[in-house]
Protein backbone atom coordinates (compact mmCIF):
# COMPACT_ATOMS: atom_id res chain seq x y z
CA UNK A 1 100.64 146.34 149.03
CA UNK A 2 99.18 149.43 150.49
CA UNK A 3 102.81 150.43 151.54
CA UNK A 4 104.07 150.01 148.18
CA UNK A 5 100.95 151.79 147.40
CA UNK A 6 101.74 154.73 149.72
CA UNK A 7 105.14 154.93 149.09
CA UNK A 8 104.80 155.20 145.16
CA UNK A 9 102.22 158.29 146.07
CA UNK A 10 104.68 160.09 147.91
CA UNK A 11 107.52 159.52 146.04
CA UNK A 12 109.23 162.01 143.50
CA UNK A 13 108.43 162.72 139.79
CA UNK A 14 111.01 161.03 138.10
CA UNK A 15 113.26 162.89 135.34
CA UNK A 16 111.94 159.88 132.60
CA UNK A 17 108.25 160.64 133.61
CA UNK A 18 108.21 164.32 133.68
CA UNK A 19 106.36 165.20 130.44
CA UNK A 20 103.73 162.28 131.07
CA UNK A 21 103.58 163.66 134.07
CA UNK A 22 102.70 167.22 132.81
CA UNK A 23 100.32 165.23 130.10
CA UNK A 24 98.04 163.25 132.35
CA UNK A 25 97.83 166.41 135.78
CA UNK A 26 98.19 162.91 137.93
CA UNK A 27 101.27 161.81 139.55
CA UNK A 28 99.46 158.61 140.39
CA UNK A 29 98.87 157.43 136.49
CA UNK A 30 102.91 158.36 135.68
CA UNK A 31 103.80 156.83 138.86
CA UNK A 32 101.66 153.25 137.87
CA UNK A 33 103.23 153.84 134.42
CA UNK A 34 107.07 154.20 135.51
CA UNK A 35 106.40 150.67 137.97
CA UNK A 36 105.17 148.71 135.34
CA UNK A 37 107.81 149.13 132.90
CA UNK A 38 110.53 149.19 135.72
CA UNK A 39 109.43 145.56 136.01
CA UNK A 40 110.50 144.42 131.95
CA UNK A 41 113.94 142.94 131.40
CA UNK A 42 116.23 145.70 129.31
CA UNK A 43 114.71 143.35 126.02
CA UNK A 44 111.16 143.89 127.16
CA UNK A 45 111.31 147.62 127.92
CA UNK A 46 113.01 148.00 124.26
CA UNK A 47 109.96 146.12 122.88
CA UNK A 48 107.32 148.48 124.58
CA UNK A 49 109.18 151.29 123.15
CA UNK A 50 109.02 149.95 119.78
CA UNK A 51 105.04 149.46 119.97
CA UNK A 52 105.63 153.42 120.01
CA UNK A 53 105.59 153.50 116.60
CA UNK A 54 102.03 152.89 116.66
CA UNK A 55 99.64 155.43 116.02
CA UNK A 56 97.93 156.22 119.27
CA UNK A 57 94.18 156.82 119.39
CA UNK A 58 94.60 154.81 121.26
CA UNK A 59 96.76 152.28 119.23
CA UNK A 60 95.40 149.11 117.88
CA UNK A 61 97.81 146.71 115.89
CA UNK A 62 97.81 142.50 115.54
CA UNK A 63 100.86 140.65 117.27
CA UNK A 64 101.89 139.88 113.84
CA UNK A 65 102.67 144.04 113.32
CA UNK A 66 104.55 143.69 116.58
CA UNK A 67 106.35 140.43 115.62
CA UNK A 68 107.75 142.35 112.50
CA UNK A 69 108.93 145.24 114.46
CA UNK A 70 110.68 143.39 117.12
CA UNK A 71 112.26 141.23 114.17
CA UNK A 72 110.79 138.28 116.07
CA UNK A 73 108.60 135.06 114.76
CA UNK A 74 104.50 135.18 116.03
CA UNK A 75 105.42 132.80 118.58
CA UNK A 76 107.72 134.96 120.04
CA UNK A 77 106.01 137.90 119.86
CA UNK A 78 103.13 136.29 121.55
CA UNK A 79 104.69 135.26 124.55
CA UNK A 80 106.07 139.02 124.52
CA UNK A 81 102.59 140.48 124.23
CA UNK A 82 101.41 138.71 127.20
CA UNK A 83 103.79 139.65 129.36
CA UNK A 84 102.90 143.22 128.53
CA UNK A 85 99.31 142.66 128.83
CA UNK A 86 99.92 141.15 132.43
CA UNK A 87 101.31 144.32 133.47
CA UNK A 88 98.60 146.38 131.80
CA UNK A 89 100.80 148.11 128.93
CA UNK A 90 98.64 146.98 126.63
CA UNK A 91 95.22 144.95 126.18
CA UNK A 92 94.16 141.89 124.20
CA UNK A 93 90.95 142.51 122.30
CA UNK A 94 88.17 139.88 121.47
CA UNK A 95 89.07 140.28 117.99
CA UNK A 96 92.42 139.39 119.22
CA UNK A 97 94.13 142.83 118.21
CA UNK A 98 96.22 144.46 120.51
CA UNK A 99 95.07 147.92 121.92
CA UNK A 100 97.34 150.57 124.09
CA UNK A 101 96.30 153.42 125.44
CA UNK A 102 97.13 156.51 123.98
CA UNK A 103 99.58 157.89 127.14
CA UNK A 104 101.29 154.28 127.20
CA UNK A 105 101.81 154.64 123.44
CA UNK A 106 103.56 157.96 123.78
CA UNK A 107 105.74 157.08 126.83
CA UNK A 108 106.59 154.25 124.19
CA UNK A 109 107.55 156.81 121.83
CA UNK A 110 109.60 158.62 124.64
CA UNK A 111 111.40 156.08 125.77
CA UNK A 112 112.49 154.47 122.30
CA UNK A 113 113.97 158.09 121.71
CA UNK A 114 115.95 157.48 124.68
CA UNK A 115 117.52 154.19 123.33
């Protein structure tokens, strides 16, 4: 891991991750960013982008909200959600809304713009 560690520090800025990039002043946060969502299916990363919609602040919305926007029943969406919250895009919260961070939500936002 500390490879893969060192080798995602020295490694260029993507074109995808510039403006996060400029955004956060850490090549370290866009880098951890880009490696998570390099790991979802095509499906998955389309998902996270739609969660872009979301106001960030950082954004809070139930897996229900989610469900609806990925045109997908709770069940679904669930199992979706939790793959997402195993790669830290977003976080479960005791009241068992769904919270992601504010620069997650907007490289959301970027990437649905791409699709």
């Amino acid at each position: 891991e500390l490879q893969n560690g060192e080798r995602l520090l020295r490694a260029s800025v993507p074109t995808d991750m510039l403006q996060l990039t400029q955004e956060t002043r850490s090549l370290t946060v866009a880098a951890l960013i880009q490696r998570s969502t390099r790991l979802l299916t095509d499906a998955q990363r389309a998902r996270f982008a739609q969660l872009g919609v979301f106001a960030a602040k950082p954004a809070s919305f139930a897996v229900a909200d989610a469900a609806m926007a990925w045109d997908l029943d709770s069940g679904a969406a669930a199992i979706e959600m939790e793959t997402l919250a195993g790669l830290g895009l977003v976080q479960p919260m005791s009241d068992g809304r769904i919270q992601m961070h504010a620069l997650l939500n907007r490289f959301a936002a970027t990437i649905l713009k791409e699709l």
